[in-house]
N, C-alpha and C. Protein backbone atom coordinates (compact mmCIF):
# COMPACT_ATOMS: atom_id res chain seq x y z
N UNK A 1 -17.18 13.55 30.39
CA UNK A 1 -17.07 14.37 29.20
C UNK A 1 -15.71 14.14 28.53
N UNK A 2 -14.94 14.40 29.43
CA UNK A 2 -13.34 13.48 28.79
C UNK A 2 -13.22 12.35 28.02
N UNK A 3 -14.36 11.59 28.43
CA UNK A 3 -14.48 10.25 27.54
C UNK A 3 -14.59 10.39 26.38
N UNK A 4 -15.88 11.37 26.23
CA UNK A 4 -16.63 11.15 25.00
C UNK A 4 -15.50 12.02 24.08
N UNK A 5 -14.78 12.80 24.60
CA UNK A 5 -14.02 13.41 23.61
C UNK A 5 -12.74 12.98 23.58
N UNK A 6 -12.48 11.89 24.12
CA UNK A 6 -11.38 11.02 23.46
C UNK A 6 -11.91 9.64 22.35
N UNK A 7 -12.98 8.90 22.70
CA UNK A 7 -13.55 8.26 22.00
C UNK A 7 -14.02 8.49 21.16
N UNK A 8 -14.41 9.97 20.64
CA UNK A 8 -14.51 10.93 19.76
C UNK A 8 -13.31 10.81 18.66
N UNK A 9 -12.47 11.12 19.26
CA UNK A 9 -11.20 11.43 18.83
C UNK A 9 -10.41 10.53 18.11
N UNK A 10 -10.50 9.01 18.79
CA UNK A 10 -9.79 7.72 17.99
C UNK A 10 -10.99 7.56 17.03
N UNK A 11 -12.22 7.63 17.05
CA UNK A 11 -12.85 7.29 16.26
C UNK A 11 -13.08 8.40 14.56
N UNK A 12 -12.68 9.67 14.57
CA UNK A 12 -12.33 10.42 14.07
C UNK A 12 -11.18 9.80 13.14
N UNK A 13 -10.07 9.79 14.21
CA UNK A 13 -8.42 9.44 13.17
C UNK A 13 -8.70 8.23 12.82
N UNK A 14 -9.55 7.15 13.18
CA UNK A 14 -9.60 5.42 12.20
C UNK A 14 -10.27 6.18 11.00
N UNK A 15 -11.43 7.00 11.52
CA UNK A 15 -11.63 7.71 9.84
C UNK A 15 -10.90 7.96 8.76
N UNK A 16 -9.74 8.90 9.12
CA UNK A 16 -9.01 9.44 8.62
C UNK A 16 -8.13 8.51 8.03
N UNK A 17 -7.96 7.52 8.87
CA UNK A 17 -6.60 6.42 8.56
C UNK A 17 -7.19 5.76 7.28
N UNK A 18 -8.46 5.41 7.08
CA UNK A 18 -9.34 4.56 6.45
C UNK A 18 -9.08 5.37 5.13
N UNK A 19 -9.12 6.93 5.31
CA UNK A 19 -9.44 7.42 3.97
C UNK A 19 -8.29 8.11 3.07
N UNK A 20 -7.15 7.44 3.43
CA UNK A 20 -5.80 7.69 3.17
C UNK A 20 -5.77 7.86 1.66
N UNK A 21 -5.51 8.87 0.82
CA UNK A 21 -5.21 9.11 -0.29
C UNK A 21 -4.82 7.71 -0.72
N UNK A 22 -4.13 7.49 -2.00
CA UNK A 22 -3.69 5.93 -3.19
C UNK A 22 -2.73 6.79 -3.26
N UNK A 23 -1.37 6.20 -3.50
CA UNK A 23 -0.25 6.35 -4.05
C UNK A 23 -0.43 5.99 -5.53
N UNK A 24 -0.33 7.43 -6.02
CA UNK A 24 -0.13 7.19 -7.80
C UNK A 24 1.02 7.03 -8.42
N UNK A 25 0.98 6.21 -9.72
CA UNK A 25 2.17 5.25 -10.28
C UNK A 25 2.92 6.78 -10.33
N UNK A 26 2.59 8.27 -10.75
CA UNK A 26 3.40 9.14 -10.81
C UNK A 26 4.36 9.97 -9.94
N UNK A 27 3.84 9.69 -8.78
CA UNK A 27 4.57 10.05 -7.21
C UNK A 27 5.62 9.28 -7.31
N UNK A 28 6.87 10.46 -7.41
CA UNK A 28 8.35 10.17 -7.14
C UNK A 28 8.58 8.99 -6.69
N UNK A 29 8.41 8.64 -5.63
CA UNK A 29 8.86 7.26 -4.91
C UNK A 29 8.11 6.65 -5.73
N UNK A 30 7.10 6.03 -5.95
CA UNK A 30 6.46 5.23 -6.55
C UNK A 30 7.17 4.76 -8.55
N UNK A 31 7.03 6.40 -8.87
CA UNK A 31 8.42 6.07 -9.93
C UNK A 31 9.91 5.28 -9.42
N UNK A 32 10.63 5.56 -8.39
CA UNK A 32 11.51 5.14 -8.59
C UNK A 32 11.70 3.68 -7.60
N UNK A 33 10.44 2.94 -7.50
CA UNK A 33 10.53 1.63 -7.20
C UNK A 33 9.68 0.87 -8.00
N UNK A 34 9.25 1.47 -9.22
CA UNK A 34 8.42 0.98 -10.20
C UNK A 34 7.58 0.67 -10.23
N UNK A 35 6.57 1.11 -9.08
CA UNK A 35 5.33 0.86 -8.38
C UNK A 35 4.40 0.67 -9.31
N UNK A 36 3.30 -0.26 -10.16
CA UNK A 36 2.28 -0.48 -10.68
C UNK A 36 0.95 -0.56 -9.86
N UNK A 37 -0.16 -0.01 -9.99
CA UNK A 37 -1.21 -0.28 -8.92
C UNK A 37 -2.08 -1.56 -9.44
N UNK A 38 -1.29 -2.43 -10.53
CA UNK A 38 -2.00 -3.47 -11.27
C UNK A 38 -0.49 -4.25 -11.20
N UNK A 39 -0.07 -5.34 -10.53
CA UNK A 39 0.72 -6.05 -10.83
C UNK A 39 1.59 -6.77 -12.40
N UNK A 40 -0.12 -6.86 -12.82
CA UNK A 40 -0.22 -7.65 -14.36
C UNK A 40 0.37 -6.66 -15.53
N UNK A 41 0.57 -5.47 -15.03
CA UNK A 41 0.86 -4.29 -15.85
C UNK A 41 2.48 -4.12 -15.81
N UNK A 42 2.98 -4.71 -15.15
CA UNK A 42 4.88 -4.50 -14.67
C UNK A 42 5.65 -4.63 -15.64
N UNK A 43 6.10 -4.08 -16.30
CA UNK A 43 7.39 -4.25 -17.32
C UNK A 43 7.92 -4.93 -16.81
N UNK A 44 8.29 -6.26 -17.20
CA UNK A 44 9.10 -7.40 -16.88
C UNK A 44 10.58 -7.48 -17.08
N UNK A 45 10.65 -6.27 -18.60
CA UNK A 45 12.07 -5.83 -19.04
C UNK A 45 12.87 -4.93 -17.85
N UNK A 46 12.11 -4.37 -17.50
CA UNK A 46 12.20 -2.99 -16.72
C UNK A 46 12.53 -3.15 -15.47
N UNK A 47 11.86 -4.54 -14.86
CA UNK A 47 11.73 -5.16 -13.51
C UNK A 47 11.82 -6.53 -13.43
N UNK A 48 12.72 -7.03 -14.01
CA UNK A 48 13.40 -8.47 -14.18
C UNK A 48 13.10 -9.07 -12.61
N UNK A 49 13.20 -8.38 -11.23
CA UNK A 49 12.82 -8.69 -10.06
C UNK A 49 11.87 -9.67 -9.92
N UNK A 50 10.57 -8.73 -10.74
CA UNK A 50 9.39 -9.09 -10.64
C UNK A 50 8.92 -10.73 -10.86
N UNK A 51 8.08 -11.46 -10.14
CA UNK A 51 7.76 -12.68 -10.93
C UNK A 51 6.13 -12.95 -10.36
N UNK A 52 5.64 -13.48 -11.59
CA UNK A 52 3.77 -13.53 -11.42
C UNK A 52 3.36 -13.86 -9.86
N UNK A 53 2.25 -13.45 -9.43
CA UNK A 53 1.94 -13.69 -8.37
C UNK A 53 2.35 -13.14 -7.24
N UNK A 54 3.28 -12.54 -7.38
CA UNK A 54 4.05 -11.10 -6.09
C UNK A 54 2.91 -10.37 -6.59
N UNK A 55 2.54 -9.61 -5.61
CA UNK A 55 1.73 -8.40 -4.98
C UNK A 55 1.73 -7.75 -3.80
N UNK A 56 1.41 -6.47 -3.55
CA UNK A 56 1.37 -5.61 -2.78
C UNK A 56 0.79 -6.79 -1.06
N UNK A 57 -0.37 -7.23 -1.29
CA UNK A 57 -0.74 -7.98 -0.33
C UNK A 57 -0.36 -8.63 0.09
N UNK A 58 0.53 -9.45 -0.76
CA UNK A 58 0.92 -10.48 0.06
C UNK A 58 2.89 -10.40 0.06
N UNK A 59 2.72 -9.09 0.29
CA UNK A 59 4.26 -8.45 0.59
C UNK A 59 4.14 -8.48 2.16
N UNK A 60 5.44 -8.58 2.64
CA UNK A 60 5.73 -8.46 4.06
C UNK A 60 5.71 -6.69 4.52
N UNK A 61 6.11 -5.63 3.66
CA UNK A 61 5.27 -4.26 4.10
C UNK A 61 4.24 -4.42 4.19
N UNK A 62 3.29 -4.48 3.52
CA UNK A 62 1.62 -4.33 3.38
C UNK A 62 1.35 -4.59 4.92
N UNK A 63 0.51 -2.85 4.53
CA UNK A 63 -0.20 -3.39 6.39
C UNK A 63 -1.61 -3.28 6.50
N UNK A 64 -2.49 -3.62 5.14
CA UNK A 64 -3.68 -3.80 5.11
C UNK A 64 -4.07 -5.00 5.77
N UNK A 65 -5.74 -5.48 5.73
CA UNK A 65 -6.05 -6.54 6.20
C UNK A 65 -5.95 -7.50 5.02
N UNK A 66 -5.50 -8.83 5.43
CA UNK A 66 -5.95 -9.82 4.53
C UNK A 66 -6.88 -9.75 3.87
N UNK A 67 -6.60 -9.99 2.27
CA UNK A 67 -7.57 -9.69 0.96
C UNK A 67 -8.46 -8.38 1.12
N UNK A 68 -7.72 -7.34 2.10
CA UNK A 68 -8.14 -5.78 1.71
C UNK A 68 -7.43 -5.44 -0.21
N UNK A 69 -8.32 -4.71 -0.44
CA UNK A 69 -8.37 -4.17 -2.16
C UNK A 69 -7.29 -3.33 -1.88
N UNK A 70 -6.59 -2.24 -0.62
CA UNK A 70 -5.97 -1.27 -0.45
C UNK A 70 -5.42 -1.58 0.80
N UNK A 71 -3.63 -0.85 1.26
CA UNK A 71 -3.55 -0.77 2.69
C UNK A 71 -2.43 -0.27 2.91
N UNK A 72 -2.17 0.71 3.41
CA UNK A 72 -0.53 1.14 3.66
C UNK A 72 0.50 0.61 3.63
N UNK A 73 1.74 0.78 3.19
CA UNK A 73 3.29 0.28 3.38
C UNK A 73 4.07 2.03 3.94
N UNK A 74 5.00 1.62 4.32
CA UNK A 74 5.93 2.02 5.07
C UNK A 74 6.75 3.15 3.79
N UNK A 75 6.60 2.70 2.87
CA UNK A 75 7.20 3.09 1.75
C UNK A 75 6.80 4.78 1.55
N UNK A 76 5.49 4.40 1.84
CA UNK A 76 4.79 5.70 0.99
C UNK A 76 3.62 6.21 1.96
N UNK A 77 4.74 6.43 2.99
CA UNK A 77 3.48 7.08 3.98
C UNK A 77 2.60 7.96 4.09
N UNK A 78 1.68 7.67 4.73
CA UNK A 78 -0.07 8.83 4.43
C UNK A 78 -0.19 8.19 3.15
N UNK A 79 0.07 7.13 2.54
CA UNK A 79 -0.67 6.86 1.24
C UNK A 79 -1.16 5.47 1.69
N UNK A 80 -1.80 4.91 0.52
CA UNK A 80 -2.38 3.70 0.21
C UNK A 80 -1.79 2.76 -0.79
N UNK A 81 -1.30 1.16 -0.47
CA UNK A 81 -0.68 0.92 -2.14
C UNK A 81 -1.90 -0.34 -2.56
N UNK A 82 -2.28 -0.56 -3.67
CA UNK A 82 -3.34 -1.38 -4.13
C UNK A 82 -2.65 -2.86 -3.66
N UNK A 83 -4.35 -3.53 -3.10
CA UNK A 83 -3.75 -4.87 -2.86
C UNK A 83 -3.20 -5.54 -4.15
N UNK A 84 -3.30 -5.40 -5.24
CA UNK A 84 -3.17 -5.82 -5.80
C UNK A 84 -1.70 -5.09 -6.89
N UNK A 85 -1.65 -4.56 -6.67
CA UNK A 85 0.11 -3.71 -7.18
C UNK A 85 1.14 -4.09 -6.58
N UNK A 86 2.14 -3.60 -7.17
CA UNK A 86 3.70 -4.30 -7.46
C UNK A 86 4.59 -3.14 -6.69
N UNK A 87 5.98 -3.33 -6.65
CA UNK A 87 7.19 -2.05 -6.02
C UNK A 87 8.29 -3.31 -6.53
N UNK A 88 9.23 -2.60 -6.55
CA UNK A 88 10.98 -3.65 -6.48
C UNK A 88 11.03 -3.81 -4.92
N UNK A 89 10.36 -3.65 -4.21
CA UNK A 89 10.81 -3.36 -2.77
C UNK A 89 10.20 -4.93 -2.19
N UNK A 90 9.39 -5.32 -3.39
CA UNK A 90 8.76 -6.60 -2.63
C UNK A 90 9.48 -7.43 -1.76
N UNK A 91 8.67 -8.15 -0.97
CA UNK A 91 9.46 -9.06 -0.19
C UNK A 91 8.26 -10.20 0.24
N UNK A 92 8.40 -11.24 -0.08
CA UNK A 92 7.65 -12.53 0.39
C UNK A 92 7.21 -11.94 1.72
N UNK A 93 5.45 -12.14 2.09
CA UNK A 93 5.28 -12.53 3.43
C UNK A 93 5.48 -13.82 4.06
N UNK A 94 6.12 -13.75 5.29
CA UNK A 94 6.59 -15.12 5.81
C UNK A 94 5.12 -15.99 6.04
């Protein structure tokens, strides 16, 4: 019976993990690293950093799966950042 209610239990929180709110461009942190949930959308003036083809996915935070649409960073925890969105925080995956 212990089993089933631990196997219960991880299978519950992957739920939960799975259904992690999106970090919106309006959430504080997300304002103040210039977070876009569309890369193609980045003020370039604004974020001189930025250069085409950086994205959330293929950032060294991102801890989604390869070519997941969505997946956590470290940044904005209990949230979600789009595979496909931007931060100043980027960093090449190795």
């Amino acid at each position: 019976m212990l089993q089933t209610v631990a196997a219960t239990s991880v299978a519950a929180f992957a739920s939960a993990a799975q259904a992690q709110a999106m970090v919106a461009e309006s959430d504080a942190q997300a304002t103040a690293l210039g977070y876009k949930a569309d890369a193609t959308k980045v003020d370039k003036a604004k974020q001189p950093k930025y250069a085409a083809g950086q994205m959330c996915s293929n950032c060294a935070l991102f801890q989604g799966a390869a070519g997941a649409a969505a997946g956590g960073c470290p940044l904005f925890a209990g949230k979600q950042v789009a595979g496909k969105g931007w931060c100043s925080a980027y960093a090449k995956k190795a």
